[in-house]
C-alpha atoms as a PDB file:
ATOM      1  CA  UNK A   1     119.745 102.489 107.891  1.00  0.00           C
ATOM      2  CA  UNK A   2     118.631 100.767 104.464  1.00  0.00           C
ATOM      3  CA  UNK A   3     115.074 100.484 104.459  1.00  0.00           C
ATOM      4  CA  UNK A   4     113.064  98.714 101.373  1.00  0.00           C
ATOM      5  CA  UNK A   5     109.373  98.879 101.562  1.00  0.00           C
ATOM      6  CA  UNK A   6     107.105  96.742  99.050  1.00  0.00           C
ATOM      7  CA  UNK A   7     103.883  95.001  99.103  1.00  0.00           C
ATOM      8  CA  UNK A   8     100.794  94.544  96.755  1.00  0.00           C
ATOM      9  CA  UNK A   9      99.938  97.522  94.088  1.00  0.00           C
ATOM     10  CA  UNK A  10      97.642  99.669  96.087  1.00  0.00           C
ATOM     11  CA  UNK A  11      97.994  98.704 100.043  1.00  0.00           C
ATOM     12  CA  UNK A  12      99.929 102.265 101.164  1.00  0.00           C
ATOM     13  CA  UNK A  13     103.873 101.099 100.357  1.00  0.00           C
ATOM     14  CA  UNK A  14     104.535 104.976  99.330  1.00  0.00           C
ATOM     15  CA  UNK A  15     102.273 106.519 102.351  1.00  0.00           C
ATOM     16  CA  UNK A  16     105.039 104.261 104.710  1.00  0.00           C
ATOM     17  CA  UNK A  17     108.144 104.818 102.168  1.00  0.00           C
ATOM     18  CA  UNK A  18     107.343 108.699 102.892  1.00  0.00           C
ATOM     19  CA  UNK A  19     106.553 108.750 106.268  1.00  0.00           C
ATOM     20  CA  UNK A  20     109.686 107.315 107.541  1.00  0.00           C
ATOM     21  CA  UNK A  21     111.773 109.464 105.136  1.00  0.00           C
ATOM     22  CA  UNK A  22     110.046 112.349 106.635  1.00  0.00           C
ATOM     23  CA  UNK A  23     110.819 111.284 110.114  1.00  0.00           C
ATOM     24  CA  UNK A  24     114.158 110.613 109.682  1.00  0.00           C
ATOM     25  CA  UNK A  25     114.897 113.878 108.023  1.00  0.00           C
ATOM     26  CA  UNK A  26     112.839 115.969 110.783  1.00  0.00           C
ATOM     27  CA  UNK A  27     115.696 113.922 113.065  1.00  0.00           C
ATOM     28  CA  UNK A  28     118.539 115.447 111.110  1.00  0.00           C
ATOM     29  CA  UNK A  29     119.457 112.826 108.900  1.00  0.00           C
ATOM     30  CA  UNK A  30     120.793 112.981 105.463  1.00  0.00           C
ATOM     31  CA  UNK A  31     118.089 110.709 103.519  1.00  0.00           C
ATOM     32  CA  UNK A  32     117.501 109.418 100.211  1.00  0.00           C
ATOM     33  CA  UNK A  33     114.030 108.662  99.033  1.00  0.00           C
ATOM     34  CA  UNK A  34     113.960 106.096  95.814  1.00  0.00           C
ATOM     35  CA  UNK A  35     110.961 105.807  93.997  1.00  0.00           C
ATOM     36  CA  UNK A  36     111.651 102.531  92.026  1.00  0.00           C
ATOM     37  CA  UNK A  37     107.352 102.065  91.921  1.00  0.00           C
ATOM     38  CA  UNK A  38     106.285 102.319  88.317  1.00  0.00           C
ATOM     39  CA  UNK A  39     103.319 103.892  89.273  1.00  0.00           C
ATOM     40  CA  UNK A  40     105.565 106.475  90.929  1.00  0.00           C
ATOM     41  CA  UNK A  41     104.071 109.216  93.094  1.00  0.00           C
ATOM     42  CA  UNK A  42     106.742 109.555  96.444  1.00  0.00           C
ATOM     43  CA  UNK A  43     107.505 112.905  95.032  1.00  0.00           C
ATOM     44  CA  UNK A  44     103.754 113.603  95.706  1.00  0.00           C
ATOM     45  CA  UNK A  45     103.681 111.822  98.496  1.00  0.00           C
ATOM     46  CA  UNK A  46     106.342 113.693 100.321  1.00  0.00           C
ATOM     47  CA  UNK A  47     105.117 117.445  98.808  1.00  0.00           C
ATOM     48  CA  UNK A  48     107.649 118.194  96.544  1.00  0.00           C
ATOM     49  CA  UNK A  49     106.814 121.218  94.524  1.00  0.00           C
ATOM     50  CA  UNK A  50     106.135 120.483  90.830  1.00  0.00           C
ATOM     51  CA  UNK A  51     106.704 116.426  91.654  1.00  0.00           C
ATOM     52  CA  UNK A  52     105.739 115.860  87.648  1.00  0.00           C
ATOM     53  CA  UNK A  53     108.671 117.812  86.635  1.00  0.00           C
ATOM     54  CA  UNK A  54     110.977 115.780  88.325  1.00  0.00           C
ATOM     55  CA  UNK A  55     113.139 113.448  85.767  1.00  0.00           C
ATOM     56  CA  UNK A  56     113.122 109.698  86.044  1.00  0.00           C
ATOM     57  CA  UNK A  57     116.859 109.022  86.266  1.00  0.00           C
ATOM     58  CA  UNK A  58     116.888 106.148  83.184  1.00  0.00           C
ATOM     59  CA  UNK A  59     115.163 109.381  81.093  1.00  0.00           C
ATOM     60  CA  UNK A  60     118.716 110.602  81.561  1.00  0.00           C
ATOM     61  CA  UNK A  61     120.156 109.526  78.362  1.00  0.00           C
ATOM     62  CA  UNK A  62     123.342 111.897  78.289  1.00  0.00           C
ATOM     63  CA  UNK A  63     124.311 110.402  81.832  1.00  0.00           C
ATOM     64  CA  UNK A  64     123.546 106.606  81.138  1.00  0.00           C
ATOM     65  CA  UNK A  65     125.474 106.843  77.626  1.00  0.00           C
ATOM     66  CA  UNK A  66     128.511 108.659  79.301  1.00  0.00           C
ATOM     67  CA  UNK A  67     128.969 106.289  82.518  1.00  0.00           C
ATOM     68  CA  UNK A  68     128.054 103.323  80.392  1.00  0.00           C
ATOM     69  CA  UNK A  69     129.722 103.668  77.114  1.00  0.00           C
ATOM     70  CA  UNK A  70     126.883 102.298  74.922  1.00  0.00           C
ATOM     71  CA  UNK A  71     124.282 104.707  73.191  1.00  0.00           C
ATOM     72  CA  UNK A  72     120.965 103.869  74.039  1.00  0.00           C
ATOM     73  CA  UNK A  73     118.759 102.501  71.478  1.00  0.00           C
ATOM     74  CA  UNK A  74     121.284 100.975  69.224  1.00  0.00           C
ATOM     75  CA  UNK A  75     122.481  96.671  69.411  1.00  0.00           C
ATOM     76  CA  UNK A  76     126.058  97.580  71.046  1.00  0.00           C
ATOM     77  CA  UNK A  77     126.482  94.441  73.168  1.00  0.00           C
ATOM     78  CA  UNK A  78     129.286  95.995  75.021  1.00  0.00           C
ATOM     79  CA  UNK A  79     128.922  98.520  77.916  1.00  0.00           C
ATOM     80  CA  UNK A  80     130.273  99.285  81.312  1.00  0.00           C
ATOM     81  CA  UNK A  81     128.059  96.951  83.826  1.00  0.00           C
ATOM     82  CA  UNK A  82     129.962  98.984  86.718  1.00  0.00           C
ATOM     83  CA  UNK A  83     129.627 102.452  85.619  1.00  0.00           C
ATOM     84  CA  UNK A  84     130.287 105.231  87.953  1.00  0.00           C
ATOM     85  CA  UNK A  85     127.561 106.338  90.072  1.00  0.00           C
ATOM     86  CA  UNK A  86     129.506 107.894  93.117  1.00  0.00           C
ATOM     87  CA  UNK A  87     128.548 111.988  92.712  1.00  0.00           C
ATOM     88  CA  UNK A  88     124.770 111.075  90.859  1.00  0.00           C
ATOM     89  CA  UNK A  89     123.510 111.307  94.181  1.00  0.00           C
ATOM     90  CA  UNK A  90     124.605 114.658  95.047  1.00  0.00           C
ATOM     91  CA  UNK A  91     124.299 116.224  91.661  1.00  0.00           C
ATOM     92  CA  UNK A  92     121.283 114.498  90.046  1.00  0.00           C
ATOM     93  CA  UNK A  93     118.695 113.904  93.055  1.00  0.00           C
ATOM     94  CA  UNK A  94     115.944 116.911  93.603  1.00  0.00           C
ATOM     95  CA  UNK A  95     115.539 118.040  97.216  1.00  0.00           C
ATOM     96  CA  UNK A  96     113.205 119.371  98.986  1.00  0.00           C
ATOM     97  CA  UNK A  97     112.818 119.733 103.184  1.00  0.00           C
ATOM     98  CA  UNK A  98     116.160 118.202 103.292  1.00  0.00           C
ATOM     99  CA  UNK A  99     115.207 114.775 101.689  1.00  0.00           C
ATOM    100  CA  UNK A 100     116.914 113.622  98.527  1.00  0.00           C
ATOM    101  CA  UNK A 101     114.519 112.432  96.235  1.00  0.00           C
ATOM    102  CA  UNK A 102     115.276 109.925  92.792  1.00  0.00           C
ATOM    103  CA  UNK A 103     112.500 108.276  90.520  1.00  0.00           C
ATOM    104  CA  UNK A 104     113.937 105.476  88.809  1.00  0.00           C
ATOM    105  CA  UNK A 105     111.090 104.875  85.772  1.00  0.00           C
ATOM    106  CA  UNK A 106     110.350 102.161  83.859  1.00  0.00           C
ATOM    107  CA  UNK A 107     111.848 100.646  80.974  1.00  0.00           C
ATOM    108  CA  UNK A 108     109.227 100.523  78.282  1.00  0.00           C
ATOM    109  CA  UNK A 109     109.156  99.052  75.158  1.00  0.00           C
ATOM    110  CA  UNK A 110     108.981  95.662  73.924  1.00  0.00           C
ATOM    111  CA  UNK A 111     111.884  94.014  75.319  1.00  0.00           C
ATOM    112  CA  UNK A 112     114.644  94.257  77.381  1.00  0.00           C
ATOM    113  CA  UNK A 113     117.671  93.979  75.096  1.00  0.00           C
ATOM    114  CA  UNK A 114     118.064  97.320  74.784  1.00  0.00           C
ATOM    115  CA  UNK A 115     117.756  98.397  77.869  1.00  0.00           C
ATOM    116  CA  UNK A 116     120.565  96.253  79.307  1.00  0.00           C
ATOM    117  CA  UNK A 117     122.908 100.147  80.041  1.00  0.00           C
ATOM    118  CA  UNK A 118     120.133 101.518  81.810  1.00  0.00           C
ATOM    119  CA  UNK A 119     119.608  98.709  83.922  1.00  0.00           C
ATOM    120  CA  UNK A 120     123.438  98.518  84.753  1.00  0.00           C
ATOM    121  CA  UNK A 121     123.002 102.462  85.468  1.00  0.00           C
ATOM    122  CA  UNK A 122     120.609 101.648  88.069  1.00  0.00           C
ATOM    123  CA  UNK A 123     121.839  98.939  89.215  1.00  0.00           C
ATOM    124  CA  UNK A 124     125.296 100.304  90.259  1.00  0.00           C
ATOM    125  CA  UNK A 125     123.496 103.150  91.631  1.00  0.00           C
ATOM    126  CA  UNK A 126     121.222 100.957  94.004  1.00  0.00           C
ATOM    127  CA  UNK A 127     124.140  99.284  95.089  1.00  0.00           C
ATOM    128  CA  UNK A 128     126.015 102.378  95.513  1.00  0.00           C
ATOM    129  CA  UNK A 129     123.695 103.972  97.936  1.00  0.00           C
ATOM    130  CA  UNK A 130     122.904 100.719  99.749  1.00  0.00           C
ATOM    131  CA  UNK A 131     126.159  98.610 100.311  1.00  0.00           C
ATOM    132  CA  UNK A 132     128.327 102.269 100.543  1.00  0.00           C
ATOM    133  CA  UNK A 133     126.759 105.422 101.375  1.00  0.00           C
ATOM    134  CA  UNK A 134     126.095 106.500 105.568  1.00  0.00           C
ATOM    135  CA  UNK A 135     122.928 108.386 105.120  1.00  0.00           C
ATOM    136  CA  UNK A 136     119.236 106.839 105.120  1.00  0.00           C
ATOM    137  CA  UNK A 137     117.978 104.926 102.166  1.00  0.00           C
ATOM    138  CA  UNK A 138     114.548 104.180 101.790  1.00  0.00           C
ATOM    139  CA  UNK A 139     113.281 102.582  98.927  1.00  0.00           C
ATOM    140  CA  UNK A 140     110.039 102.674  97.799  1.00  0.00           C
ATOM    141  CA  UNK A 141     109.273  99.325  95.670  1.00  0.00           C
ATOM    142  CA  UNK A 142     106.903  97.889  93.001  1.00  0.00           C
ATOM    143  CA  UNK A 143     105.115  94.653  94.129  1.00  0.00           C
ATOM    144  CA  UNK A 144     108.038  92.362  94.731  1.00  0.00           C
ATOM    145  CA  UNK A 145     112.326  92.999  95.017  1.00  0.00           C
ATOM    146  CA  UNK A 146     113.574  92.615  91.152  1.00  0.00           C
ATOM    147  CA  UNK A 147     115.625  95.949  92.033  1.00  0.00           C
ATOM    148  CA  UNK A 148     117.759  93.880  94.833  1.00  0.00           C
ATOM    149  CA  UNK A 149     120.105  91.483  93.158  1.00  0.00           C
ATOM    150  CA  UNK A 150     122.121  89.229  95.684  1.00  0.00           C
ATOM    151  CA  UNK A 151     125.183  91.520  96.370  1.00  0.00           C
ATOM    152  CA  UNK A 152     122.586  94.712  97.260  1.00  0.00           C
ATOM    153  CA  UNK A 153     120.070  92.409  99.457  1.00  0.00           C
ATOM    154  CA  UNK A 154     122.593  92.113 101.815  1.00  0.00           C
ATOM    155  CA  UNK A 155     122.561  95.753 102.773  1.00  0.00           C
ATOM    156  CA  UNK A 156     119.529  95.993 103.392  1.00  0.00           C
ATOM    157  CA  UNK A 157     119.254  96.488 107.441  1.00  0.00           C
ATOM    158  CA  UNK A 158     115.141  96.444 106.978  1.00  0.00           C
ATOM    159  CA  UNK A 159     112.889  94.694 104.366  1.00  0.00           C
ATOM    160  CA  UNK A 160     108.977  95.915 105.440  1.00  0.00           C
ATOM    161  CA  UNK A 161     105.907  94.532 103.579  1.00  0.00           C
ATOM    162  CA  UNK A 162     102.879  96.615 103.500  1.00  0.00           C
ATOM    163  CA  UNK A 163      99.371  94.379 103.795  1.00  0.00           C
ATOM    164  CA  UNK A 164      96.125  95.383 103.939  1.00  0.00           C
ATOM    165  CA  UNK A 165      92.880  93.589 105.409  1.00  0.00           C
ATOM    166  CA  UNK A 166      92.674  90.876 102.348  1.00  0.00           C
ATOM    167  CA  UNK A 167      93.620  87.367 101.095  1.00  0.00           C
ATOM    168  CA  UNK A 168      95.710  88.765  98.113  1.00  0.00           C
ATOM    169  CA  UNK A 169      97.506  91.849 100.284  1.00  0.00           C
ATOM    170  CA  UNK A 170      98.543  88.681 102.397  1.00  0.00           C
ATOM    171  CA  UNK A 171      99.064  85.989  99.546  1.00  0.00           C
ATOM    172  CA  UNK A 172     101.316  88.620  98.210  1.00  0.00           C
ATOM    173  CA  UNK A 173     103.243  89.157 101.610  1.00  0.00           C
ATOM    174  CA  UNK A 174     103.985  85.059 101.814  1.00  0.00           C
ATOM    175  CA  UNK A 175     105.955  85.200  98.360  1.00  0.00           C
ATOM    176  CA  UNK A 176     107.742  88.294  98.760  1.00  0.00           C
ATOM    177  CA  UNK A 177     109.228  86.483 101.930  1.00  0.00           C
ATOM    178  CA  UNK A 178     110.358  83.692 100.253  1.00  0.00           C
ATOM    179  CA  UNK A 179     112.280  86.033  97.917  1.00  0.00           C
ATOM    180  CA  UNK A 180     113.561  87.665 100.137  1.00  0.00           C
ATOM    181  CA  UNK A 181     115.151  85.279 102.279  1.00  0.00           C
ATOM    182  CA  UNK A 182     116.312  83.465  98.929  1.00  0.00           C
ATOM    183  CA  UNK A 183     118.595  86.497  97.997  1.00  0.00           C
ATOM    184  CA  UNK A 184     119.493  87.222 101.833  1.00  0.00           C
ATOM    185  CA  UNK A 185     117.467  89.683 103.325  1.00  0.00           C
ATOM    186  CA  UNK A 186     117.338  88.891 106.682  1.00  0.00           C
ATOM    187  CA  UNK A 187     114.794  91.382 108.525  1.00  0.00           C
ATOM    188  CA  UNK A 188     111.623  91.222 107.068  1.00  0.00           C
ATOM    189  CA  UNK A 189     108.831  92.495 108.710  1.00  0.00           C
ATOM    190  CA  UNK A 190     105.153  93.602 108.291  1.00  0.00           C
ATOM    191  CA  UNK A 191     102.958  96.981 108.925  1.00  0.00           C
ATOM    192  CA  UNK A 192      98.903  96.534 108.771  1.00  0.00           C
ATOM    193  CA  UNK A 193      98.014 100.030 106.662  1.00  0.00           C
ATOM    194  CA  UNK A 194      94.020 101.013 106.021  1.00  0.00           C
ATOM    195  CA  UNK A 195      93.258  99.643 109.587  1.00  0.00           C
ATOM    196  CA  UNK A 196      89.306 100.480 110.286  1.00  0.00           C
ATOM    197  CA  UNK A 197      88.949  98.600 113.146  1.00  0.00           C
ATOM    198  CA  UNK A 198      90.494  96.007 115.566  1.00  0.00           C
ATOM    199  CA  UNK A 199      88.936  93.535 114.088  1.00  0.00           C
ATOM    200  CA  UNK A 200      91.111  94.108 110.307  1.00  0.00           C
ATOM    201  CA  UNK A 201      94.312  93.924 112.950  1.00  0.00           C
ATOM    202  CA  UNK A 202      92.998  90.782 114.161  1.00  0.00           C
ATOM    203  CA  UNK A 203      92.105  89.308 111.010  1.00  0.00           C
ATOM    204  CA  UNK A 204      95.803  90.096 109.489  1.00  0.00           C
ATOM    205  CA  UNK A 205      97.462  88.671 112.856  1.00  0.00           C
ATOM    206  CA  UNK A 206      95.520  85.455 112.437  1.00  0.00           C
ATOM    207  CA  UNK A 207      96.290  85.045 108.577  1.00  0.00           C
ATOM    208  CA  UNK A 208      99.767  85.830 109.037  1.00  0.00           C
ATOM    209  CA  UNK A 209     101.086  84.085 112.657  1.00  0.00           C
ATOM    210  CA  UNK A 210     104.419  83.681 111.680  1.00  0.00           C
ATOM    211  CA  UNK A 211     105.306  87.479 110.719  1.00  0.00           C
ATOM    212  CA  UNK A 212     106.515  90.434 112.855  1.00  0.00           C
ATOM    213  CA  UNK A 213     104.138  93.237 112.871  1.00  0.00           C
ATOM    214  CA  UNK A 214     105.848  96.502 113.425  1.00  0.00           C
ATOM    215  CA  UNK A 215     102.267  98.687 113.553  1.00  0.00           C
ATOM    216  CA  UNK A 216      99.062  99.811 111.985  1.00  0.00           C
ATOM    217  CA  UNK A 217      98.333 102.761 110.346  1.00  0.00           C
ATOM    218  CA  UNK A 218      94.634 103.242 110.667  1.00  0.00           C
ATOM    219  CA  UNK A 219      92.257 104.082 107.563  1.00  0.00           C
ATOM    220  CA  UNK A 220      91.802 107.366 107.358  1.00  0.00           C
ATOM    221  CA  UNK A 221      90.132 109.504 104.958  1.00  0.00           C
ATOM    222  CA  UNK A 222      92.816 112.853 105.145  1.00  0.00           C
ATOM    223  CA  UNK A 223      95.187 110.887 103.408  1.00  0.00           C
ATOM    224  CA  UNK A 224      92.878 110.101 100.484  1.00  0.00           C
ATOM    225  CA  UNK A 225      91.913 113.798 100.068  1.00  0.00           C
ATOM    226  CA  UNK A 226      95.913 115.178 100.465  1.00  0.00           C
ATOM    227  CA  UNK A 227      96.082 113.043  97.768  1.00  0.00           C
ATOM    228  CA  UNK A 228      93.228 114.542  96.264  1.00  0.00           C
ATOM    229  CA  UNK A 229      94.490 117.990  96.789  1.00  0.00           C
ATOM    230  CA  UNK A 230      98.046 117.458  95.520  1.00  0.00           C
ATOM    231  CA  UNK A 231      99.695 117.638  99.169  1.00  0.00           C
ATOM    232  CA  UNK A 232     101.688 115.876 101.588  1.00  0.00           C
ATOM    233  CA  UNK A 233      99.318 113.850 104.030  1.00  0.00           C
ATOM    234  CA  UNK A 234     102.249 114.519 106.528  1.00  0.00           C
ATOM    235  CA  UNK A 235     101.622 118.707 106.430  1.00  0.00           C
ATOM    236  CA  UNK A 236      99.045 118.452 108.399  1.00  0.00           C
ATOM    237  CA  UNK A 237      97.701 114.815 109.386  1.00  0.00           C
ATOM    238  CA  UNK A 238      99.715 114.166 113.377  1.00  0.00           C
ATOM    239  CA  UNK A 239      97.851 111.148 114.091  1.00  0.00           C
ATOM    240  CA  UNK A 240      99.364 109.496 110.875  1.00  0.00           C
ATOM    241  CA  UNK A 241     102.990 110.834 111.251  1.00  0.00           C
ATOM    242  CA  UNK A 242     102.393 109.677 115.114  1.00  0.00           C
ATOM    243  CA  UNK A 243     101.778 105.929 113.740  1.00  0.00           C
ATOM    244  CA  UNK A 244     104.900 106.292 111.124  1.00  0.00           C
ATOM    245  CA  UNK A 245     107.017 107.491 114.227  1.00  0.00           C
ATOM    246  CA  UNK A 246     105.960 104.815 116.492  1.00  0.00           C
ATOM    247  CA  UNK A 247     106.859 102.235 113.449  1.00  0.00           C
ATOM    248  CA  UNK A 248     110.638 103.802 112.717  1.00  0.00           C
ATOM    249  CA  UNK A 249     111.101 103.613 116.495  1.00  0.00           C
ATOM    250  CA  UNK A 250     110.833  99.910 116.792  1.00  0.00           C
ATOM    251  CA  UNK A 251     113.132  99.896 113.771  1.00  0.00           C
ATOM    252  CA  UNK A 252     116.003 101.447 114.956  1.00  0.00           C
ATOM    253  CA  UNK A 253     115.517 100.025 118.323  1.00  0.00           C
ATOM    254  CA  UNK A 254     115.939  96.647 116.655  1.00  0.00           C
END
């Protein structure tokens, strides 16, 4: 099961990407948890102790040089754009509560020249743990799918966008769609997240008639003050991991 989970900055992508980890590990499945969000907070999300300590994998400069060939920073043109990735998820990833966590980070800088091994580094990796590995992948994404290239998109068993009750949550939904079915994704579906009333489902079925809704996840003000309080909203919120349960249960029914 290869899960990616993206949306509009802000709409709950990481409350869902965690959930769903959570649930599949309280099944007994090996899962990895991928925080490719730049605003990254899954660690947070999913209550890993000390989640700020954890090490963006392109931060791993010895590792990217070695596998690539090509020491960051410098104009070498030529690097590895297949560079072995098989044991990084077994020896790199933190843990905690059985789930396998990696946080991707962001490339910063002015331009991307130079950061042409670390996206390879990634890149292999992605496609590693999508297109070859058994266990769960869920992957928690930044406002659209520029960490899928062709080849990975069509592992992907799942592609869920995350809307909220607003034109730009739902303008937002209509073009990752379109990019998704351009590079092959062939399951994409929705989930309705900050839902105060019947009305917001309403209003999202009616805006969006052509979609596949696979649940709501109410509003709810316990998830705003876990995050608040530096916890998992998962610890002690049932009514929320109820909703995430009912949504991973029409996934792998499908």
């Amino acid at each position: 099961m290869k899960i990616a989970i993206t949306g509009k900055g802000g709409v709950g992508k990481t409350t869902l990407a965690a959930g769903l980890a959570t649930f599949f590990s309280r099944k007994g499945r090996k899962v990895f948890a991928i925080d490719a969000d730049p605003d990254a907070n899954l660690a947070l999300t999913l209550g890993f102790p000390e989640p700020s300590r954890i090490k963006p994998l392109i931060q791993m400069k010895q590792l990217i040089e070695e596998r690539t060939g090509a020491k960051i920073g410098t104009l070498n043109p030529y690097f590895k754009l297949n560079p072995r990735v098989d044991d990084t998820p077994d020896k790199y990833f933190a843990r905690h509560k059985g789930i396998n966590l990696m946080v991707m980070g962001t490339v910063r800088g002015g331009g991307l020249g130079c950061a042409c091994p670390e996206n390879a580094f990634l890149k292999a990796l992605l496609g590693h743990l999508i297109l070859e590995r058994e266990e769960v992948v869920i992957l928690d994404m930044e406002a659209g799918i520029e960490h899928l290239g062709r080849g990975t998109a069509r592992g992907v068993n799942e592609m869920i966008i995350v809307v909220e009750p607003g034109s730009r949550s739902i303008e937002t939904a209509f073009r990752i769609k379109e990019l998704a079915k351009d590079i092959g994704i062939k399951n994409i579906d929705i989930v309705g997240n900050k839902i105060r009333h019947n009305s917001d489902k309403e209003f999202l079925k009616v805006h969006m008639p052509h979609f596949n809704f696979l649940g709501f996840i109410r509003y709810d003000e316990k998830i705003l003050e876990a995050d608040l309080n530096n916890t998992s909203p998962f610890e002690t919120n049932t009514k929320l991991m109820e909703e995430v349960e009912n949504i991973a249960g029409k996934i792998t029914k499908d």
